[in-house]
PDB file of N, CA and C in Angstrom:
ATOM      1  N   UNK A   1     -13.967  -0.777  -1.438  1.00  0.00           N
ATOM      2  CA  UNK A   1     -13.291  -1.120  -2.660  1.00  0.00           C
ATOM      3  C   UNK A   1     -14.159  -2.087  -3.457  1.00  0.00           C
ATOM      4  N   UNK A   2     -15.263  -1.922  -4.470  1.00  0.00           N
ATOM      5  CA  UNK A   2     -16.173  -2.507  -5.482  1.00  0.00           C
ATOM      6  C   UNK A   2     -14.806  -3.168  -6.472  1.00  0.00           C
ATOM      7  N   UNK A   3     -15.366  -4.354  -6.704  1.00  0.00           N
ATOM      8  CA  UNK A   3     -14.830  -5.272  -7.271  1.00  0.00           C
ATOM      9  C   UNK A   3     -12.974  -5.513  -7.143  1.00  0.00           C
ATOM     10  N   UNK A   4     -13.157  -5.655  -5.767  1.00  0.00           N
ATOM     11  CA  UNK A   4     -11.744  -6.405  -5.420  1.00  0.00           C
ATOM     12  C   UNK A   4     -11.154  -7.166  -5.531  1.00  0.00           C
ATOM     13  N   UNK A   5      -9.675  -7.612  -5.939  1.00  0.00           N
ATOM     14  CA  UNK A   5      -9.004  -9.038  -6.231  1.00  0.00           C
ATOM     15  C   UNK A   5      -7.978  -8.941  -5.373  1.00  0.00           C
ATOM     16  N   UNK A   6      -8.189  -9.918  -4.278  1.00  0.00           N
ATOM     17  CA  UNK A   6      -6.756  -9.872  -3.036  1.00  0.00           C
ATOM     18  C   UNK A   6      -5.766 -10.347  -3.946  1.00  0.00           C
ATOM     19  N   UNK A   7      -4.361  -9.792  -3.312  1.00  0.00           N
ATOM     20  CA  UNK A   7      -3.649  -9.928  -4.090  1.00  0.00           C
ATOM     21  C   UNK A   7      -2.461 -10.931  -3.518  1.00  0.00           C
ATOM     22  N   UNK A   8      -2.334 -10.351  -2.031  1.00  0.00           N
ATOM     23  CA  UNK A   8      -1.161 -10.821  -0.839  1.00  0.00           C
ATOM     24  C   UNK A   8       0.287 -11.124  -1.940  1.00  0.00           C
ATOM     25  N   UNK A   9       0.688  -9.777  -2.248  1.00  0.00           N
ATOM     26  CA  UNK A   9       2.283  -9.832  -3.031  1.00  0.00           C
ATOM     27  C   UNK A   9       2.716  -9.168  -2.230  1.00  0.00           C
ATOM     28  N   UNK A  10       4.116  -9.152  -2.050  1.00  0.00           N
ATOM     29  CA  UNK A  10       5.185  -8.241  -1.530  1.00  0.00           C
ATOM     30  C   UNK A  10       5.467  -7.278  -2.771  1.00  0.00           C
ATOM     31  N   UNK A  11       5.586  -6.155  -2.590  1.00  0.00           N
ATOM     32  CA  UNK A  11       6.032  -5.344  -3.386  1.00  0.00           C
ATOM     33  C   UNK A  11       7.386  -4.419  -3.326  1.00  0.00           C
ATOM     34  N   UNK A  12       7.739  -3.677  -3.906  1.00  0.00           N
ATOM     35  CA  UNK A  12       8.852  -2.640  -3.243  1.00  0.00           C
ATOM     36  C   UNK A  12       8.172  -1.436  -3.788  1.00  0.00           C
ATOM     37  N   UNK A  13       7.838  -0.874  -2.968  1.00  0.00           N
ATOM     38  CA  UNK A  13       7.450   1.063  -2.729  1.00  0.00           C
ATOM     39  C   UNK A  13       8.614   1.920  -2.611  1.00  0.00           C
ATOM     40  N   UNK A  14       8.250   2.676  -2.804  1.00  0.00           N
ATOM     41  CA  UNK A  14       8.816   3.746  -2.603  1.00  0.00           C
ATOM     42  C   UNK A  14       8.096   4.881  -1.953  1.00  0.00           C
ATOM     43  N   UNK A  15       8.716   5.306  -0.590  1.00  0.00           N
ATOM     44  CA  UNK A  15       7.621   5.521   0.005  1.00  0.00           C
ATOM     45  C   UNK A  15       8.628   7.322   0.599  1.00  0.00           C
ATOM     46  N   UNK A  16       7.664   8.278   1.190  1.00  0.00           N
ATOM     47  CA  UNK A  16       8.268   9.306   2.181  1.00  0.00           C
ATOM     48  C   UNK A  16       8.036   8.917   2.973  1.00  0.00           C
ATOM     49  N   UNK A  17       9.388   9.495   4.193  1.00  0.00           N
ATOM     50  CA  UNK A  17       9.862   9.242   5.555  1.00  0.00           C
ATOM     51  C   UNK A  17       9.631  10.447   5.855  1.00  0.00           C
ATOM     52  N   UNK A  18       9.114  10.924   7.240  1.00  0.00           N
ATOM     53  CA  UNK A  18       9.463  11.973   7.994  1.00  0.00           C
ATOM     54  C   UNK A  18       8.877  11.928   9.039  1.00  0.00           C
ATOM     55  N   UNK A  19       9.679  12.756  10.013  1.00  0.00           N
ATOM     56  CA  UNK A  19       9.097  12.938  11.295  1.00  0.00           C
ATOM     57  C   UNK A  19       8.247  13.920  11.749  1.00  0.00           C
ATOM     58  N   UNK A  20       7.271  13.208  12.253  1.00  0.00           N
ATOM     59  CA  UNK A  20       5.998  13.937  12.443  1.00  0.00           C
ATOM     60  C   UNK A  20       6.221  15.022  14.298  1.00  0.00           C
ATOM     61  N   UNK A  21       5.667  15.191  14.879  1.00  0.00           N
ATOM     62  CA  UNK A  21       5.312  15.885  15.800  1.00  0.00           C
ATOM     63  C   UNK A  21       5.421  15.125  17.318  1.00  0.00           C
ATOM     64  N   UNK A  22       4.249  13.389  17.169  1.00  0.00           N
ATOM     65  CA  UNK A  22       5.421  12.770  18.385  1.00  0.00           C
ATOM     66  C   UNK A  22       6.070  11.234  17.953  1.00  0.00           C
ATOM     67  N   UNK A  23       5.873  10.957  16.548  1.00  0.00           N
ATOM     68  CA  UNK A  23       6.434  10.013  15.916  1.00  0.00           C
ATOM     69  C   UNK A  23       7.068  10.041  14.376  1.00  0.00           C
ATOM     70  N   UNK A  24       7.644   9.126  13.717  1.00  0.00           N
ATOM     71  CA  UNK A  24       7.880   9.295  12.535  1.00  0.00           C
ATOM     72  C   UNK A  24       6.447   8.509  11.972  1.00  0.00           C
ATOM     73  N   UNK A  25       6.692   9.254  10.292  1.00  0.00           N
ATOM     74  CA  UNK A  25       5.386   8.540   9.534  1.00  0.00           C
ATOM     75  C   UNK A  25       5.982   8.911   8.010  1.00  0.00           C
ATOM     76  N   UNK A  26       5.131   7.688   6.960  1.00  0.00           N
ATOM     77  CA  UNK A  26       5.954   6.809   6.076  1.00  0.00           C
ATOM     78  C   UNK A  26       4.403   6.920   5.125  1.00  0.00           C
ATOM     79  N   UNK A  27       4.640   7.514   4.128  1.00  0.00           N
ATOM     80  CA  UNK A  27       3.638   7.228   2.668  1.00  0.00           C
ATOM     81  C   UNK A  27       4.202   6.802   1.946  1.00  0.00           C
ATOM     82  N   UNK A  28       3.056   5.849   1.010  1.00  0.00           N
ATOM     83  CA  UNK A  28       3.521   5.365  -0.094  1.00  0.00           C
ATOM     84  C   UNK A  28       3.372   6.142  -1.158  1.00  0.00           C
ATOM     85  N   UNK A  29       4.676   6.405  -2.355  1.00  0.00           N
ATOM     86  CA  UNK A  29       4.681   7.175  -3.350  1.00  0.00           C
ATOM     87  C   UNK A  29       4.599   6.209  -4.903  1.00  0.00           C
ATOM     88  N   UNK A  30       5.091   5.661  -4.651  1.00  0.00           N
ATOM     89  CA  UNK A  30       5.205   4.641  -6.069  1.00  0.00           C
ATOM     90  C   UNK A  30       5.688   2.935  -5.902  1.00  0.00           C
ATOM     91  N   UNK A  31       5.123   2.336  -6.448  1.00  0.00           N
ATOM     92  CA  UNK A  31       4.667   0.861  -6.421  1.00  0.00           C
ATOM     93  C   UNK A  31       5.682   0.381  -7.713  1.00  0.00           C
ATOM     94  N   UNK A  32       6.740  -0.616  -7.417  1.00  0.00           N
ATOM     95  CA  UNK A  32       6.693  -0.943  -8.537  1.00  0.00           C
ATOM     96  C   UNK A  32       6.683  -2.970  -8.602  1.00  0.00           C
ATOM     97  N   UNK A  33       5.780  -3.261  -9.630  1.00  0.00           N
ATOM     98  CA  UNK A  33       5.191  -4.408  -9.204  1.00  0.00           C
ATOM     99  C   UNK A  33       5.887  -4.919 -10.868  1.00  0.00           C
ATOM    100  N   UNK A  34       6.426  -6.279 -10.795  1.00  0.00           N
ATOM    101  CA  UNK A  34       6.003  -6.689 -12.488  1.00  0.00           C
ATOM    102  C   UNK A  34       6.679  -6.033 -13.775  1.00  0.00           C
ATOM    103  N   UNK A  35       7.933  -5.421 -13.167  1.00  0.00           N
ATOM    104  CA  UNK A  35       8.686  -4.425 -14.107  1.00  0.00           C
ATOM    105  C   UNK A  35       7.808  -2.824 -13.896  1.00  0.00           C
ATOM    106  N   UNK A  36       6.689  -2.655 -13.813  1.00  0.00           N
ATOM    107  CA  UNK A  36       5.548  -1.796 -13.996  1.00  0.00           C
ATOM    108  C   UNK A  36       5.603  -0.698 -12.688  1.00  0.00           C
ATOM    109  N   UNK A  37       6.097   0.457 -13.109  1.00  0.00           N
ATOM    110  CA  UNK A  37       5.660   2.161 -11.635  1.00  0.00           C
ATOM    111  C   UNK A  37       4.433   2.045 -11.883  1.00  0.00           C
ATOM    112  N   UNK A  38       3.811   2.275 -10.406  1.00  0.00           N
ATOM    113  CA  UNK A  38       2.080   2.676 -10.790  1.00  0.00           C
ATOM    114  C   UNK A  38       2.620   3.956  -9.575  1.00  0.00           C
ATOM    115  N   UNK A  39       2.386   5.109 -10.057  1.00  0.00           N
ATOM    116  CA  UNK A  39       2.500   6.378  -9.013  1.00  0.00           C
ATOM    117  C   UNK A  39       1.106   6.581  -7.956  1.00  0.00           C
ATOM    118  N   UNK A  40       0.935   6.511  -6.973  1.00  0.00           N
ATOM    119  CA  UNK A  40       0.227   7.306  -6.304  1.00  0.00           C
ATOM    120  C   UNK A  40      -0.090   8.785  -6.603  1.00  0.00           C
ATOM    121  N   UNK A  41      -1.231   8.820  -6.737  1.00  0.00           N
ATOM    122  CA  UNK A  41      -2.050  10.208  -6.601  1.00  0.00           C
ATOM    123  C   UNK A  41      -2.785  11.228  -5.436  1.00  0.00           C
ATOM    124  N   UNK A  42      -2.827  10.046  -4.546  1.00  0.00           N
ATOM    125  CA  UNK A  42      -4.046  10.536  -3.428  1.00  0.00           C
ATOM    126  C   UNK A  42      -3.605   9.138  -2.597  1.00  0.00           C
ATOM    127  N   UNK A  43      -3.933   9.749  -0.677  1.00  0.00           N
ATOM    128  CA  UNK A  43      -3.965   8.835  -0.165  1.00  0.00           C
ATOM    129  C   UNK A  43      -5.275   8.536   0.691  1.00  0.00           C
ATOM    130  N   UNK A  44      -5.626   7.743   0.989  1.00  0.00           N
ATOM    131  CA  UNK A  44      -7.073   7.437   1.531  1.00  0.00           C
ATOM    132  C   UNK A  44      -6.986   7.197   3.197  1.00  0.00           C
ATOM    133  N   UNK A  45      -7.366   5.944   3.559  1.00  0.00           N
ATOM    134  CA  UNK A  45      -7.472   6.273   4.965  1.00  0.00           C
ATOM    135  C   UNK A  45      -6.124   5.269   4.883  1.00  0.00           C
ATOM    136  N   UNK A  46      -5.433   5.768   6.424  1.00  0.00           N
ATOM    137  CA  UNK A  46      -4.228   5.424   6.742  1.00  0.00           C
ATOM    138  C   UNK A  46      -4.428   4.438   8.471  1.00  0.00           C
ATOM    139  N   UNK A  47      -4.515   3.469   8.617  1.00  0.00           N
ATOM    140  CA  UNK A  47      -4.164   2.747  10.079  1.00  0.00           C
ATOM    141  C   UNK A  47      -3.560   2.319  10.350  1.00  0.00           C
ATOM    142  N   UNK A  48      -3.037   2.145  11.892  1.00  0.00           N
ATOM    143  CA  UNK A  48      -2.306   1.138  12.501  1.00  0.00           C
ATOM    144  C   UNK A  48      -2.845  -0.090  12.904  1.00  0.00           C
ATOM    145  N   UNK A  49      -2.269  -1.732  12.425  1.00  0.00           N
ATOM    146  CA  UNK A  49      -3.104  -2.762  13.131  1.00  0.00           C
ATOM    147  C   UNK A  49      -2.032  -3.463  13.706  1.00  0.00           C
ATOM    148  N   UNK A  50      -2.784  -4.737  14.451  1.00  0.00           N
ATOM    149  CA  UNK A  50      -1.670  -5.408  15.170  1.00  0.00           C
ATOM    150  C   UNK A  50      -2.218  -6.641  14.438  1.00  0.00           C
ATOM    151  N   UNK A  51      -0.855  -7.474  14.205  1.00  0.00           N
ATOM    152  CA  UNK A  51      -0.745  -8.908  13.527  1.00  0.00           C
ATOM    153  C   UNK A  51       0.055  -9.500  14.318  1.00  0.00           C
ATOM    154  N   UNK A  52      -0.581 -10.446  14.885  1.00  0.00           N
ATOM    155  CA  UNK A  52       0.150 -11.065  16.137  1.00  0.00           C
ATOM    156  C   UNK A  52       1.156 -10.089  17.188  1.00  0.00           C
ATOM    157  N   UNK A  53       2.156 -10.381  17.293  1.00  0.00           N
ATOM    158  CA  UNK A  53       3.626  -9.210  17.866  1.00  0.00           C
ATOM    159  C   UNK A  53       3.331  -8.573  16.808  1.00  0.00           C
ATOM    160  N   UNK A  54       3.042  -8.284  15.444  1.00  0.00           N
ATOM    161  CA  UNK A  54       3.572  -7.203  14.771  1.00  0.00           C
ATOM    162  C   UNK A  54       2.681  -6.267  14.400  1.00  0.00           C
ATOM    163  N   UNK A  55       3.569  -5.080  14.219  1.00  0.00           N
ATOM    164  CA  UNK A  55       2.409  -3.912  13.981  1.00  0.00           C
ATOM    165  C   UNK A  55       2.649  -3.551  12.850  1.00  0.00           C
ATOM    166  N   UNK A  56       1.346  -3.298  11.933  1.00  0.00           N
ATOM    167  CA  UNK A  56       1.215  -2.951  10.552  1.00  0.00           C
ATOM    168  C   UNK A  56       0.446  -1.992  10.122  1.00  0.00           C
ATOM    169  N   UNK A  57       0.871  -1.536   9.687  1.00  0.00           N
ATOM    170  CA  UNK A  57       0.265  -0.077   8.656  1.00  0.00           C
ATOM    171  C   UNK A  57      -0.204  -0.351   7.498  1.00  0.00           C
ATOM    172  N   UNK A  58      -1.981   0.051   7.739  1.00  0.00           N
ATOM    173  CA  UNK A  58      -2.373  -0.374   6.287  1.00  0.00           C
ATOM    174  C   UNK A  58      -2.808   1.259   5.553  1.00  0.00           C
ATOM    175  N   UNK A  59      -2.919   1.343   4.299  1.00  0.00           N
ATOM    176  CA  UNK A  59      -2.748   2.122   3.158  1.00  0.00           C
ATOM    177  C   UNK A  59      -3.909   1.713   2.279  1.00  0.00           C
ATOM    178  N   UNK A  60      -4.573   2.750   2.084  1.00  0.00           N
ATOM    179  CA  UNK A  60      -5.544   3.063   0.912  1.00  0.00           C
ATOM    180  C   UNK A  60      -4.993   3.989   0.164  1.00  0.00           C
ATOM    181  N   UNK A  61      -4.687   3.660  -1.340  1.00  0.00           N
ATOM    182  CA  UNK A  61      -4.323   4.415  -2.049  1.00  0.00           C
ATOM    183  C   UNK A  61      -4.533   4.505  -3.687  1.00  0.00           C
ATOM    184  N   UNK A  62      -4.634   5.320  -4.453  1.00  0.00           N
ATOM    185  CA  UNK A  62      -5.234   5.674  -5.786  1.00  0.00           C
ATOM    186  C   UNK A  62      -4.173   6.024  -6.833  1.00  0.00           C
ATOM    187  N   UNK A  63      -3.985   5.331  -7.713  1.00  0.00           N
ATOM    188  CA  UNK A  63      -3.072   6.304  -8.731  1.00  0.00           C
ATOM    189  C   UNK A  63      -4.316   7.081  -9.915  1.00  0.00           C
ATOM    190  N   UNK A  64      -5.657   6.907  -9.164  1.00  0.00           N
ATOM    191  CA  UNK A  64      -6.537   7.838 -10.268  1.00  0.00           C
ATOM    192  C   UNK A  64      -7.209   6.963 -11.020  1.00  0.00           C
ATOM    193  N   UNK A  65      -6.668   5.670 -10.963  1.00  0.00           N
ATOM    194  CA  UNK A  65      -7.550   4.505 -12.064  1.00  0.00           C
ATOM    195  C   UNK A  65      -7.905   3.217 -11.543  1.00  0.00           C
ATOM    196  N   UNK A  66      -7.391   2.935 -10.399  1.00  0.00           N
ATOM    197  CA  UNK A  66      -7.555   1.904  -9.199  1.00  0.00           C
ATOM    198  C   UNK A  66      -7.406   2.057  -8.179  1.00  0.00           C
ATOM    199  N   UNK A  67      -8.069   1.398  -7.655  1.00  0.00           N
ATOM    200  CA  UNK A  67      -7.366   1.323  -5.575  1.00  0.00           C
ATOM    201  C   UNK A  67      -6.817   0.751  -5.120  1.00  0.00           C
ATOM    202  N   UNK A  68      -5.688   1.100  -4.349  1.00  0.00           N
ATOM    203  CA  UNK A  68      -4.505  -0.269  -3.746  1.00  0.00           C
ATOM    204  C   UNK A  68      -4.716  -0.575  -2.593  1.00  0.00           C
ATOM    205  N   UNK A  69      -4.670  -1.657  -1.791  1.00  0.00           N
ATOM    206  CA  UNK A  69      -4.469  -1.696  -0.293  1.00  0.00           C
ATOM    207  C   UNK A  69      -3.268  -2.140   0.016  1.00  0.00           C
ATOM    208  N   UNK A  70      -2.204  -1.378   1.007  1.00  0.00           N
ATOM    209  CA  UNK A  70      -0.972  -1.929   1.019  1.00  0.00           C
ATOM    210  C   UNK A  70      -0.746  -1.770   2.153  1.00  0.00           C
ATOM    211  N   UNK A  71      -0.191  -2.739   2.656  1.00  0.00           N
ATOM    212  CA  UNK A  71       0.684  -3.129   4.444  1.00  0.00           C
ATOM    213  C   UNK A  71       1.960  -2.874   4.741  1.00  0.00           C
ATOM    214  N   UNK A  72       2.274  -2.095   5.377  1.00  0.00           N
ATOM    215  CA  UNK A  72       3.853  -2.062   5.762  1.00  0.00           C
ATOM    216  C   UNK A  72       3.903  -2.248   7.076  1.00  0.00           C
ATOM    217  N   UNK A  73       4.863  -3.554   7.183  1.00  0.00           N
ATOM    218  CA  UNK A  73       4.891  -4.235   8.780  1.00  0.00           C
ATOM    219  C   UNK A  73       6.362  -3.450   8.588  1.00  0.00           C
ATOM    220  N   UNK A  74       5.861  -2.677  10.087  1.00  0.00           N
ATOM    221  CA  UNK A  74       6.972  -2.074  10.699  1.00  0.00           C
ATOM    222  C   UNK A  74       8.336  -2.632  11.612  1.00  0.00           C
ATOM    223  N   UNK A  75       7.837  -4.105  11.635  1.00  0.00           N
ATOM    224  CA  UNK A  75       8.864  -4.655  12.010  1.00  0.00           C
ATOM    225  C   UNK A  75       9.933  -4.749  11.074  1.00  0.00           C
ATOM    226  N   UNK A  76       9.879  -5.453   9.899  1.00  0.00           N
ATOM    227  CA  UNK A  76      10.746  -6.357   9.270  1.00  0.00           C
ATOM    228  C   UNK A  76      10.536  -5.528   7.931  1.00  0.00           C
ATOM    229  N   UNK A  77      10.226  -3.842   8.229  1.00  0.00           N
ATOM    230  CA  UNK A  77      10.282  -2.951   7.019  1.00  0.00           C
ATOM    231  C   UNK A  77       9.860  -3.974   5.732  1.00  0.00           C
ATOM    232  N   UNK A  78       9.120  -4.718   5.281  1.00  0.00           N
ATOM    233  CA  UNK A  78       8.118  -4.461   4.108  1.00  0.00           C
ATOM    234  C   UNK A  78       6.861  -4.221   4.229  1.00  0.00           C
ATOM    235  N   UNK A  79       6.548  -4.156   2.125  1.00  0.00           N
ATOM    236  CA  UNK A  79       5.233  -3.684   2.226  1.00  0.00           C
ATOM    237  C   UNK A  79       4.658  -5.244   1.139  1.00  0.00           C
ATOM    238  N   UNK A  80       3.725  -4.958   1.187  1.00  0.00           N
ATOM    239  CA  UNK A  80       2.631  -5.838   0.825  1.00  0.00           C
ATOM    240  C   UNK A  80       1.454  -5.373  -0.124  1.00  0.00           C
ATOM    241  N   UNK A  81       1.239  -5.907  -1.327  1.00  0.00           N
ATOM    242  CA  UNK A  81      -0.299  -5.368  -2.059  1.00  0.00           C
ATOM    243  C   UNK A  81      -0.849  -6.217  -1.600  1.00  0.00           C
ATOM    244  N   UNK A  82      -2.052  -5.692  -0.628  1.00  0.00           N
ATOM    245  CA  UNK A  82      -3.194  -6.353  -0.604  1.00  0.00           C
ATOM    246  C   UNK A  82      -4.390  -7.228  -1.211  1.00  0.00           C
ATOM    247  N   UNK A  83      -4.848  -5.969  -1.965  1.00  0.00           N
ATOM    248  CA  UNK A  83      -5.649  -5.754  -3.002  1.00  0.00           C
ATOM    249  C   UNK A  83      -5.341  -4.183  -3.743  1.00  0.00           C
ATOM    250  N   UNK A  84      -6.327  -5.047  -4.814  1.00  0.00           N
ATOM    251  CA  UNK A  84      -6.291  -3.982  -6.130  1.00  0.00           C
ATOM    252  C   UNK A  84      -7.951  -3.629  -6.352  1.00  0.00           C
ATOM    253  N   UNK A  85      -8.691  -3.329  -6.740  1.00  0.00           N
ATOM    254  CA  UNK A  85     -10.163  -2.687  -6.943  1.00  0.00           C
ATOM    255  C   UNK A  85     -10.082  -1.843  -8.207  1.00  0.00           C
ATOM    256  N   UNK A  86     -10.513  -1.989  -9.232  1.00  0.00           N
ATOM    257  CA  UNK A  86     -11.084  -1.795 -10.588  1.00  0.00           C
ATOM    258  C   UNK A  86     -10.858  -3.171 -11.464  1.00  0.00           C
ATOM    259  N   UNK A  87     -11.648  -3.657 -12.055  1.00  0.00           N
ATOM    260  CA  UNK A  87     -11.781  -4.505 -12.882  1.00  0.00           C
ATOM    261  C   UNK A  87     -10.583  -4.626 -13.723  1.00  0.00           C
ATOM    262  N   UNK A  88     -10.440  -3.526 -14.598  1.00  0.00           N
ATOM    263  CA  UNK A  88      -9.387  -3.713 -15.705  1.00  0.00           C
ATOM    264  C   UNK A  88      -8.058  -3.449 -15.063  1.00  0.00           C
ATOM    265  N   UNK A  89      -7.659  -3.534 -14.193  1.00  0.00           N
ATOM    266  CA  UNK A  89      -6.254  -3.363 -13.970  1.00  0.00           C
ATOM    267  C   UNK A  89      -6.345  -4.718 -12.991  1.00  0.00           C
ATOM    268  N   UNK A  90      -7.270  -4.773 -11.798  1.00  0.00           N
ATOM    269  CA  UNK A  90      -7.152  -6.289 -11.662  1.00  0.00           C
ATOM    270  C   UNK A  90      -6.515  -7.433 -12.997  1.00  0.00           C
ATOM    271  N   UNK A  91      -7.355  -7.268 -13.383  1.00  0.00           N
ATOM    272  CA  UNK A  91      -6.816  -8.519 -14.563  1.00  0.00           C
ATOM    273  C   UNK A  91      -5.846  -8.876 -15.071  1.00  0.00           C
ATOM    274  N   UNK A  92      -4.483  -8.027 -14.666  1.00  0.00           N
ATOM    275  CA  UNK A  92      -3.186  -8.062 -15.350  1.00  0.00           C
ATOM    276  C   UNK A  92      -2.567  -8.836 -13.701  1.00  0.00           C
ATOM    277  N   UNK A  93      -3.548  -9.221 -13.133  1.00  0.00           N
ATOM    278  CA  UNK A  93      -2.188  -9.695 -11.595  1.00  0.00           C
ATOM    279  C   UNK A  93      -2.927 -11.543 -12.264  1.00  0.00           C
TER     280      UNK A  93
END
């Protein structure tokens, strides 16, 4: 992600649920931050990490004009903007 600005906000997503094959699994569809939807377009790479006891799912994702990084701790169901990556949309956080 070229020219990144961490962000560490909580956000509310809107995300798909479904069950996969030997677990459930959860994308993010739309962000809304600041009054402002930013839709997802594409998703990038998807992991599982561990944060202390908790396990978190991080998210690379594109609405086509920036890159998001977003966390969803599966404990306590939220998500998190990480970071943002493009210059001009950085600048509005």
């Amino acid at each position: 992600m070229d020219n990144t600005i961490q962000i560490n906000r909580d956000v509310n997503i809107i995300a798909y649920y479904f069950r996969g094959k030997d677990k459930p699994n959860c994308f993010p569809k739309r962000m809304d931050i600041d009054g402002r939807q930013i839709t997802f377009t594409e998703t990038g790479l998807q992991h599982p990490t561990q944060k202390g006891k908790r396990m978190v799912h991080v998210f690379d994702m594109t609405d086509g004009k920036a890159d998001y990084r977003l966390e969803f701790d599966a404990e306590v169901l939220s998500w998190k903007l990480v970071a943002i990556s493009d210059s001009d949309h950085a600048a509005v956080y």
